[in-house]
Protein backbone atom coordinates (compact mmCIF):
# COMPACT_ATOMS: atom_id res chain seq x y z
CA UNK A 1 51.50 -118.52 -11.61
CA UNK A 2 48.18 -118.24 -12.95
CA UNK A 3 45.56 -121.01 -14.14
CA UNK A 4 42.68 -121.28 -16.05
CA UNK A 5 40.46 -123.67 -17.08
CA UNK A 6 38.36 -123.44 -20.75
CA UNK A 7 35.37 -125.11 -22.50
CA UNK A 8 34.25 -125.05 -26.26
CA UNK A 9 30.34 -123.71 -26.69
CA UNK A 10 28.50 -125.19 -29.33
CA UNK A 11 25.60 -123.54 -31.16
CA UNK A 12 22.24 -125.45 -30.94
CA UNK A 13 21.46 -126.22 -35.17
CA UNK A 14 19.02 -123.87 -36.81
CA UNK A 15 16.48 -127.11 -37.63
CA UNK A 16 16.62 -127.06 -33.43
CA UNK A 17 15.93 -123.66 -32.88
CA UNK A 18 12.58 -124.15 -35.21
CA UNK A 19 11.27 -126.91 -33.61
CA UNK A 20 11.50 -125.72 -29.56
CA UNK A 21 9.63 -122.36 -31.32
CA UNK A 22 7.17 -124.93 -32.67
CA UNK A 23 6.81 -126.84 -29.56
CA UNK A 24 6.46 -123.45 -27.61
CA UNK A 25 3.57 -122.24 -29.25
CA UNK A 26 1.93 -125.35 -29.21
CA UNK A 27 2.16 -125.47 -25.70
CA UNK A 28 0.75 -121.82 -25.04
CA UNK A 29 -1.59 -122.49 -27.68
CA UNK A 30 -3.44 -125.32 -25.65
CA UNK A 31 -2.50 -123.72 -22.26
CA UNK A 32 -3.88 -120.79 -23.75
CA UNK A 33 -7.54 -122.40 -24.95
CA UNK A 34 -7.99 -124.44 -21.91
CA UNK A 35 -7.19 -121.27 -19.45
CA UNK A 36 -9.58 -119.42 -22.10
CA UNK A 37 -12.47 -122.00 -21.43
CA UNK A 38 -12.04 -121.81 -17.53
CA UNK A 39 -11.78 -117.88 -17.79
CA UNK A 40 -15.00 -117.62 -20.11
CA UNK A 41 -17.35 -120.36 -18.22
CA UNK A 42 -19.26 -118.41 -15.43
CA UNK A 43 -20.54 -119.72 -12.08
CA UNK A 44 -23.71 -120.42 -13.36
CA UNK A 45 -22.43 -121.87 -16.10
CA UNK A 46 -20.48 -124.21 -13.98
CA UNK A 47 -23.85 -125.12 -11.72
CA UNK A 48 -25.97 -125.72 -14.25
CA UNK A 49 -23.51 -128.37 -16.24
CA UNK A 50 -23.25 -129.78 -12.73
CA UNK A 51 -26.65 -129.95 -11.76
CA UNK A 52 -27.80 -131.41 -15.33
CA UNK A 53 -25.00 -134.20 -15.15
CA UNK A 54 -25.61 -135.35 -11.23
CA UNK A 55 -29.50 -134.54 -10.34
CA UNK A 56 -31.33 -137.60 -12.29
CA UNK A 57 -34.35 -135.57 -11.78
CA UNK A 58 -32.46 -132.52 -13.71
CA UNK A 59 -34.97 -130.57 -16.34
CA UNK A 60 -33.11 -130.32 -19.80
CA UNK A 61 -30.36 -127.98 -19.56
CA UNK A 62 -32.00 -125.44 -22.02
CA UNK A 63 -34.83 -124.82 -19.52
CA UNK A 64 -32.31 -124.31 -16.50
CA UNK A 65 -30.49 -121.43 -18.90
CA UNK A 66 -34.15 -120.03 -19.33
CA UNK A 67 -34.82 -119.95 -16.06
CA UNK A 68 -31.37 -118.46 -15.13
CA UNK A 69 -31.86 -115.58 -17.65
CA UNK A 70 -35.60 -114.85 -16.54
CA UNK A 71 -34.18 -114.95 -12.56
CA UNK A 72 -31.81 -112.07 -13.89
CA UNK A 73 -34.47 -109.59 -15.48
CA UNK A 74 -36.19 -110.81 -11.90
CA UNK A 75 -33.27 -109.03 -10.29
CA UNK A 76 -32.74 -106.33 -12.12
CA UNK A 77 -36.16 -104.99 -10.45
CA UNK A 78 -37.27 -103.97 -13.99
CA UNK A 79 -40.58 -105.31 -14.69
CA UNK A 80 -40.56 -104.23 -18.67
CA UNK A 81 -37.54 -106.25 -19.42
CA UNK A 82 -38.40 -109.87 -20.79
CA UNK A 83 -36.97 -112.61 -22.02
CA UNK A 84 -38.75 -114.51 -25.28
CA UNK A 85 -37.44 -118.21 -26.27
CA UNK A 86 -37.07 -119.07 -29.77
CA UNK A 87 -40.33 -121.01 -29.40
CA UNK A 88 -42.35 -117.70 -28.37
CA UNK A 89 -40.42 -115.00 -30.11
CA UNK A 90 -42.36 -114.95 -33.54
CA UNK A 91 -45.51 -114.90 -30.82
CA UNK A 92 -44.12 -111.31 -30.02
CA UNK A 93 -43.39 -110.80 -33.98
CA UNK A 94 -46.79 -111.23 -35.30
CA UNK A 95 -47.73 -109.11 -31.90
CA UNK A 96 -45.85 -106.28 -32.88
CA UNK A 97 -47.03 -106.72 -36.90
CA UNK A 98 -51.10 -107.36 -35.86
CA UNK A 99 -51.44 -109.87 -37.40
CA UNK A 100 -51.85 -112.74 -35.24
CA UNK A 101 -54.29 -116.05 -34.82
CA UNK A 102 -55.68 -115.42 -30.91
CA UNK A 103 -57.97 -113.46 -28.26
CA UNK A 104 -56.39 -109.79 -29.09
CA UNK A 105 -55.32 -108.59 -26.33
CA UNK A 106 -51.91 -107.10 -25.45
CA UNK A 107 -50.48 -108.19 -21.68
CA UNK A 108 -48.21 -105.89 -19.59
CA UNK A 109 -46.70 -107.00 -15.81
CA UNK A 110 -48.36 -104.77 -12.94
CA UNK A 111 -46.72 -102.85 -10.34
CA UNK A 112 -48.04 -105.87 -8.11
CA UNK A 113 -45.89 -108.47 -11.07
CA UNK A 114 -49.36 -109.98 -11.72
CA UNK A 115 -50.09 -110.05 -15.84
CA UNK A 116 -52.73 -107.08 -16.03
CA UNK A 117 -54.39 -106.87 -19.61
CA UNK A 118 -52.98 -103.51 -21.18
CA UNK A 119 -55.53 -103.30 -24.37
CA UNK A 120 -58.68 -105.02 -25.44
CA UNK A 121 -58.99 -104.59 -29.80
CA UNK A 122 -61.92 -103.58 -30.80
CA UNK A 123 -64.17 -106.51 -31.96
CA UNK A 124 -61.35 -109.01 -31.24
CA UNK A 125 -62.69 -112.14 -29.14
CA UNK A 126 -61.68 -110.78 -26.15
CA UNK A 127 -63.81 -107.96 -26.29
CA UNK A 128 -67.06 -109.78 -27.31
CA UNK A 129 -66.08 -111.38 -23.94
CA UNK A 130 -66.45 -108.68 -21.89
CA UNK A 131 -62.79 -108.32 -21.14
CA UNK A 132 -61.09 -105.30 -20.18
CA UNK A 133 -58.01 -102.91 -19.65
CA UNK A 134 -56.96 -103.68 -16.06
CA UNK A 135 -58.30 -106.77 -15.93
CA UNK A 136 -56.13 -109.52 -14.13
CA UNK A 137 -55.12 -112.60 -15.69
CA UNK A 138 -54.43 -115.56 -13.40
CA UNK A 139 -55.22 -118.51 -15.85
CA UNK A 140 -54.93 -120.17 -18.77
CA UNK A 141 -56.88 -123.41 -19.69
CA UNK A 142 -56.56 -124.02 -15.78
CA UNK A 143 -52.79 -123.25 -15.46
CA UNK A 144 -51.74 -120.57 -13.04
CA UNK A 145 -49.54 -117.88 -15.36
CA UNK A 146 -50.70 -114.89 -12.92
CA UNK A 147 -46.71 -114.57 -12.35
CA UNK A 148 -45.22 -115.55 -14.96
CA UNK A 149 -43.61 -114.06 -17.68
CA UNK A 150 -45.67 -111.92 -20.51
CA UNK A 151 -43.47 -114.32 -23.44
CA UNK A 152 -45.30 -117.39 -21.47
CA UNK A 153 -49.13 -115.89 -21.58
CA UNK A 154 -48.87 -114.78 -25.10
CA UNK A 155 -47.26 -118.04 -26.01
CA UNK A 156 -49.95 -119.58 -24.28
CA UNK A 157 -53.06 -117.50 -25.72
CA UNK A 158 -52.05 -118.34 -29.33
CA UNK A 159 -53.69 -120.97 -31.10
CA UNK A 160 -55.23 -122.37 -34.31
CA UNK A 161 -58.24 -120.07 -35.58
CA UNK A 162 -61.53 -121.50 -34.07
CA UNK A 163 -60.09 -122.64 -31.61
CA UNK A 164 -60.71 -122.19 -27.62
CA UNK A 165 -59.10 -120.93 -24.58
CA UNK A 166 -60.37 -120.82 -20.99
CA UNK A 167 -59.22 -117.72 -19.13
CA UNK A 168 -59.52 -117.11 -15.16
CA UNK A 169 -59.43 -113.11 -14.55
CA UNK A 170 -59.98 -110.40 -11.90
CA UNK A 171 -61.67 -107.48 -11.65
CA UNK A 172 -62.32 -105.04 -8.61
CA UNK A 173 -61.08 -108.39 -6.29
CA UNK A 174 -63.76 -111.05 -7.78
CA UNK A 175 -62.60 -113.58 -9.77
CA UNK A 176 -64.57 -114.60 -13.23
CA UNK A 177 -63.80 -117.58 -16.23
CA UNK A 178 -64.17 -116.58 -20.19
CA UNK A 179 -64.27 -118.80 -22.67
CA UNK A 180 -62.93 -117.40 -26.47
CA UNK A 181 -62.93 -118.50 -29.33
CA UNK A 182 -59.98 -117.37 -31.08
CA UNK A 183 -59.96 -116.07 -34.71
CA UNK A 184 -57.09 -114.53 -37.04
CA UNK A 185 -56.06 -111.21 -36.24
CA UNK A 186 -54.93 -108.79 -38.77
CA UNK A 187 -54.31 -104.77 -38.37
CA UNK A 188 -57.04 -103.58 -36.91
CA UNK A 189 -55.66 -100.93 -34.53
CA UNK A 190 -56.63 -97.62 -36.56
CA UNK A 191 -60.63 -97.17 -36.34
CA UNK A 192 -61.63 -94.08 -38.52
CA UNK A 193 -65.06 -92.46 -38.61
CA UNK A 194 -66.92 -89.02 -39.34
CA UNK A 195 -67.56 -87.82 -35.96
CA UNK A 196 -69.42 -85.12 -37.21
CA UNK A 197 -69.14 -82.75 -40.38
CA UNK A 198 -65.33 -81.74 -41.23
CA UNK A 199 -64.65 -83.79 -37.44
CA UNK A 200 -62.55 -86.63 -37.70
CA UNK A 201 -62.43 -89.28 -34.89
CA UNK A 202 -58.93 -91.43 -34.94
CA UNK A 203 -59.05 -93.80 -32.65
CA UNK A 204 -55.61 -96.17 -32.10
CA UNK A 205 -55.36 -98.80 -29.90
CA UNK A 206 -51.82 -99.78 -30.48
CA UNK A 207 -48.90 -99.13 -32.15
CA UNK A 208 -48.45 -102.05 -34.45
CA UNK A 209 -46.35 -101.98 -37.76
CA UNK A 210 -48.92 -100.46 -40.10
CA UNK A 211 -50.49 -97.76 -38.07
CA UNK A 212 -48.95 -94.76 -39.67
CA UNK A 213 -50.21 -95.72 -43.13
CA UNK A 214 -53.74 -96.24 -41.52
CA UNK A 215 -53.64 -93.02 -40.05
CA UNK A 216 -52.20 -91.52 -43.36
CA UNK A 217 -54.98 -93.34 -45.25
CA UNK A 218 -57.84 -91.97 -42.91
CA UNK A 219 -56.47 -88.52 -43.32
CA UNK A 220 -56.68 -88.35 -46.83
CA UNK A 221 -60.52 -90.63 -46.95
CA UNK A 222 -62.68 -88.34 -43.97
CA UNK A 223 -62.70 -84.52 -44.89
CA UNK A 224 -61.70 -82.74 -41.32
CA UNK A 225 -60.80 -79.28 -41.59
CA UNK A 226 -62.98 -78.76 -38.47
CA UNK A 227 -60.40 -80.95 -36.49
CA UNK A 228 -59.40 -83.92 -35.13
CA UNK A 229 -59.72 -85.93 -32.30
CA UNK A 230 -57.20 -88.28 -31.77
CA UNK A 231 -58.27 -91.22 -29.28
CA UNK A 232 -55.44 -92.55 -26.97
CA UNK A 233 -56.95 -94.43 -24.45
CA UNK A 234 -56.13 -97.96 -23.09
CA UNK A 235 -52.92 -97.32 -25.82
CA UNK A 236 -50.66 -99.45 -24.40
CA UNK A 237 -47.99 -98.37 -26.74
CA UNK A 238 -45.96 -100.55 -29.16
CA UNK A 239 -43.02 -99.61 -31.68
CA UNK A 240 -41.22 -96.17 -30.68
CA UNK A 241 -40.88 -95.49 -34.75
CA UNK A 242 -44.57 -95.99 -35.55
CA UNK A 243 -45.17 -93.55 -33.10
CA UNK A 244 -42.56 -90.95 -34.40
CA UNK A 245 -44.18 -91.63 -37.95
CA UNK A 246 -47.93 -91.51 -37.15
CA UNK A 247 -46.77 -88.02 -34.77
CA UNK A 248 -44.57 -86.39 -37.47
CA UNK A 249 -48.32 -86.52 -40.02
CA UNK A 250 -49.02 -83.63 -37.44
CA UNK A 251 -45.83 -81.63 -36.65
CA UNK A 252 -43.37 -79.67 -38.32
CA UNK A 253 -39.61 -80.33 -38.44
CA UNK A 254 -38.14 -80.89 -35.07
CA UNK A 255 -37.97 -83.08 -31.55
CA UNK A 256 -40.71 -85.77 -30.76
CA UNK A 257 -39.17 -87.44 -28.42
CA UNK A 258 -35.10 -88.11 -26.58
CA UNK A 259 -33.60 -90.85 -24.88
CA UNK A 260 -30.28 -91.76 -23.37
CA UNK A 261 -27.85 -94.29 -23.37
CA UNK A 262 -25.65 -96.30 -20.88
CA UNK A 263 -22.42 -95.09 -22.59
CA UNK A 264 -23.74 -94.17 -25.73
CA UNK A 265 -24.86 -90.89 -27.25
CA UNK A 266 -28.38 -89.24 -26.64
CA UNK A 267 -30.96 -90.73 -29.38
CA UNK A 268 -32.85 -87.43 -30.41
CA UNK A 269 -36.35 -88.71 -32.83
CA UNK A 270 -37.74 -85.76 -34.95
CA UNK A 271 -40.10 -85.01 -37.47
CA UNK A 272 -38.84 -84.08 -41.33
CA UNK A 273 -42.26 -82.89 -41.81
CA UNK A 274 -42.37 -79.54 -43.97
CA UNK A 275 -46.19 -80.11 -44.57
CA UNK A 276 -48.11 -81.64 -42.06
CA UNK A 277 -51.79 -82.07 -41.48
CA UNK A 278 -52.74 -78.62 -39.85
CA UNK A 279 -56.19 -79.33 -39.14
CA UNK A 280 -57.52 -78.30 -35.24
CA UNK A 281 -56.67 -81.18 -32.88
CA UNK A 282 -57.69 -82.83 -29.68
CA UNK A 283 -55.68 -86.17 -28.08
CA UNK A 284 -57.72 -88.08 -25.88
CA UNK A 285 -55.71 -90.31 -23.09
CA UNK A 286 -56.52 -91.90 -19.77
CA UNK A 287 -54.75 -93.53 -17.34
CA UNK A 288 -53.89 -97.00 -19.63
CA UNK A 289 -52.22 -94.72 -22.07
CA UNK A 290 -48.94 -96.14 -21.91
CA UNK A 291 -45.18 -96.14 -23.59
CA UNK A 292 -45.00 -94.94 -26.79
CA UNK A 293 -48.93 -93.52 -26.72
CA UNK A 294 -47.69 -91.37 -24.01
CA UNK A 295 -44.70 -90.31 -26.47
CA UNK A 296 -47.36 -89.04 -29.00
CA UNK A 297 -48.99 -87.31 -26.67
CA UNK A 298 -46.60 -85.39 -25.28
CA UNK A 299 -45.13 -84.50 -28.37
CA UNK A 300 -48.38 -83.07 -29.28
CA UNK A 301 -48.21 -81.12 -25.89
CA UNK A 302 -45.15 -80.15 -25.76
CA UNK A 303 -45.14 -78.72 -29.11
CA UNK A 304 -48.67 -76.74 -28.51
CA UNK A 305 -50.43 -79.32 -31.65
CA UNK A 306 -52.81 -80.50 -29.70
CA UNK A 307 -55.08 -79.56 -26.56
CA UNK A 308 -55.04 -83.16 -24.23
CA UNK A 309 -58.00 -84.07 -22.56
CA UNK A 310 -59.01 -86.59 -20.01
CA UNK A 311 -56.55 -88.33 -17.14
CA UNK A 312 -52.96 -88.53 -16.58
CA UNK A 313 -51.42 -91.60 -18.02
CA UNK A 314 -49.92 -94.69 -17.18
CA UNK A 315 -46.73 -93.12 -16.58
CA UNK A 316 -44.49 -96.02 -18.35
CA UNK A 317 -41.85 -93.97 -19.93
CA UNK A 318 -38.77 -96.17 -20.34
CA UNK A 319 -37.13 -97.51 -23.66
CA UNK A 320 -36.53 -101.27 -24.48
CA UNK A 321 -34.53 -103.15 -27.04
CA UNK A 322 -34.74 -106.28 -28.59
CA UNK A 323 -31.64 -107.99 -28.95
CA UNK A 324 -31.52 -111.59 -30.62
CA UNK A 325 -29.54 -114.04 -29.25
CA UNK A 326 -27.48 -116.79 -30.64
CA UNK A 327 -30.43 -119.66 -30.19
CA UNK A 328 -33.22 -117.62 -31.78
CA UNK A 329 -34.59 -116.42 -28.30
CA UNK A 330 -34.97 -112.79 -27.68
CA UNK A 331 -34.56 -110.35 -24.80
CA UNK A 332 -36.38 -107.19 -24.31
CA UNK A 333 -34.18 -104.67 -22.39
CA UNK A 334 -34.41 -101.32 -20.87
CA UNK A 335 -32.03 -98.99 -22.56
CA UNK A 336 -32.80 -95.73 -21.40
CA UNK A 337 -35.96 -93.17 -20.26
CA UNK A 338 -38.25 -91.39 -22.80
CA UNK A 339 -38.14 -87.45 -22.71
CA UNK A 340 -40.81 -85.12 -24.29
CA UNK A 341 -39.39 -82.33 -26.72
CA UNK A 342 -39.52 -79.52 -23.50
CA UNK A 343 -37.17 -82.27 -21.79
CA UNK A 344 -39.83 -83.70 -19.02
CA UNK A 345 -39.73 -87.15 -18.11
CA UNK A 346 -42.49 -89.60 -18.99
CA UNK A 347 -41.46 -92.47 -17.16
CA UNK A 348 -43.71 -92.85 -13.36
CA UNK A 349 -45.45 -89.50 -14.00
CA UNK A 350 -47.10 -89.81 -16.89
CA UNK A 351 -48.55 -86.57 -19.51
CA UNK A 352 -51.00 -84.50 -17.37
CA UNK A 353 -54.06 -83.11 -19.53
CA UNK A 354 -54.88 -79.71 -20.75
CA UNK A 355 -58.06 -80.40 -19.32
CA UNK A 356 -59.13 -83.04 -16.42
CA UNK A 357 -62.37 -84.32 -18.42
CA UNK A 358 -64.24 -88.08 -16.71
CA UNK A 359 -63.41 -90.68 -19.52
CA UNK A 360 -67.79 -90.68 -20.37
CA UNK A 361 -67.23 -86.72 -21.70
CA UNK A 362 -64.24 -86.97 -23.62
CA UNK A 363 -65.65 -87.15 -26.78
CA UNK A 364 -68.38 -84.68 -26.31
CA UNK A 365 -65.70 -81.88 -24.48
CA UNK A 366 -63.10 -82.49 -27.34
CA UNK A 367 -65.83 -81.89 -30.11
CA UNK A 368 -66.44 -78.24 -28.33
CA UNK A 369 -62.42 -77.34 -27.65
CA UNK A 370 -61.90 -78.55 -31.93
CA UNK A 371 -65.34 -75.75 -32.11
CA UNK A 372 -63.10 -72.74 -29.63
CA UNK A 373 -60.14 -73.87 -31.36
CA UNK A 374 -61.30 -73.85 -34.93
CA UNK A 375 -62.29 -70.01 -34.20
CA UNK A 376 -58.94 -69.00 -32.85
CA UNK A 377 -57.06 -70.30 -36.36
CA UNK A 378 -60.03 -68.29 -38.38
CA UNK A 379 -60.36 -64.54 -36.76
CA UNK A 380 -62.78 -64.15 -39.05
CA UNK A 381 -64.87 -66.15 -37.97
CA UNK A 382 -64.73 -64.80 -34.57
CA UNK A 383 -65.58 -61.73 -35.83
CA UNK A 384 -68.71 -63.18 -37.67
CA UNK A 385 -70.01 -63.90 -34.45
């Protein structure tokens, strides 16, 4: 005898079917955005939010994520990276173009993380001061910015033409006070003169946006088959492709300068120069030659362009980027380390010089090496004499 037992099984409509589908993805949808938010807000994120909604003595949150991101580039242990707020960004703009309403000077961090003035302009406020490279800078208008961030001192030293600024500095451990007026600063970081028949004397003080066409334009004004001397000192350096550009006026097709990348490709800058300026040349640098000035330099080197004459340099050979971010605010961040074209670091050893000359003979010593040098291209005139 055998049983069994049996039930009918119904199929769930079609219009059902849709609308659990419906429901599901709605579900993981939200599930989905919320867990997304959680996943996506960081621990600092997460203290800040609190510390702005409990503390009733709480800062606005925007200067709490300014802080956070300057205590990061504090961490990193890498005192060229910076961090610019929207507020101070176009500061760093009109820096980087020359043209600028202020005291011109140009600020780097020491190795001590005190601001250290990197560049004085010539005939800028500054300098009818009396300020100078390597000067310390501890105050502004009677507020301490020794250690704070360069974005905050040049922020700081901007201002209406005609207006004035009080600054507190150091040199050689004694404090002293300057007070400038400051005045509108446009490019004025290519100074070009006759040094002497057929000798021309280039000196640049920075690499701002329009120093290539000033050095182009001396070229062609000052006759200087003779030679050149090319004046590097207290450089403190500026925009890598102004300095490929004003470089490449003096060097045939091939490497200036290489860099690498955290999980990128090499960056390899060259010159596309078929006809460059062939005159005799000396580089004068010193030991606030810095960045990008050092770049030119030891292209110049490197390449055998150039005889280089005077100290070692400053030895800052590293490569930032600016990256915007999403408010406006910028941050300046090391990428990689500069390499001459013979593959020799830059960065904490600086270019060495042909020839060790003290900073008050420069000029005089490069004027006789253009002389020795000017006979060696000519053997003709070495046998004249």
């Amino acid at each position: 005898m055998s049983s069994s037992s049996s039930s009918e099984f119904k199929r769930p409509s079609r219009s059902l079917v849709i609308t659990l589908v419906i429901f599901t993805l709605i579900v993981g949808f939200i599930g989905g955005e919320q867990f997304g938010k959680s996943r996506h807000s960081s621990t600092v994120d997460q203290a800040i939010s609190t510390v702005v909604k409990k503390d009733p003595l709480a800062p606005k949150k925007y200067l709490l994520e300014r802080a956070a991101i300057e205590a990061v580039l504090k961490a990193t242990g890498d005192r060229w990276s910076n961090y610019f707020p929207s507020e101070t960004a176009s500061a760093f703009r009109d820096e980087l173009l020359g043209r600028y309403s202020g005291a011109g000077i140009w600020l780097r961090k020491s190795a001590s993380g005190v601001l250290e003035i990197s560049s004085v302009q010539q005939s800028s406020p500054a300098a009818k001061s009396g300020i100078k490279v390597r000067d310390f800078l501890l105050a502004i208008d009677g507020v301490d910015v020794s250690t704070q961030s360069v974005a905050t001192a040049v922020a700081a030293l901007r201002g209406e033409p005609n207006t004035k600024v009080n600054l507190l500095l150091e040199r050689d451990q004694k404090s002293f006070s300057a007070t400038i007026v400051r005045s509108s600063i446009l490019t004025g970081d290519v100074v070009a003169s006759q040094l002497e028949s057929q000798v021309l004397y280039l000196q640049i003080s920075a690499l701002s946006a329009h120093v290539s066409d000033d050095v182009a334009t001396a070229l062609q004004k000052f006759p200087h088959s003779k030679g050149i001397v090319l004046d590097l000192r207290d450089n403190p350096g500026g925009l890598i492709e102004v300095a490929v550009s004003v470089v490449s006026q003096f060097l045939t097709s091939g490497t200036i300068v290489s860099y690498s990348r955290k999980g990128a490709d090499d960056v390899v800058l060259s010159s596309q120069n078929d006809s460059p300026d062939s005159s005799p040349m000396t580089v004068l640098i010193n030991r606030s030659t810095a960045s990008s000035a050092e770049v030119i330099a030891g292209a110049l080197q490197d390449r055998n362009r150039a005889v280089i004459l005077g100290e070692t340099s400053y030895g800052k050979g590293t490569v930032q980027e600016v990256i915007g971010l999403m408010d406006g605010s910028q941050l300046e961040v090391t990428i990689g380390k500069y390499r001459t074209p013979s593959g020799r670091l830059i960065d904490g050893v600086g270019i060495q010089p042909d020839l060790a000359v003290t900073e008050t003979q420069e000029i005089p010593k490069a004027v006789q090496v253009l002389s020795g040098l000017a006979i060696l291209d000519n053997p003709r005139n070495l046998q004249a004499k």
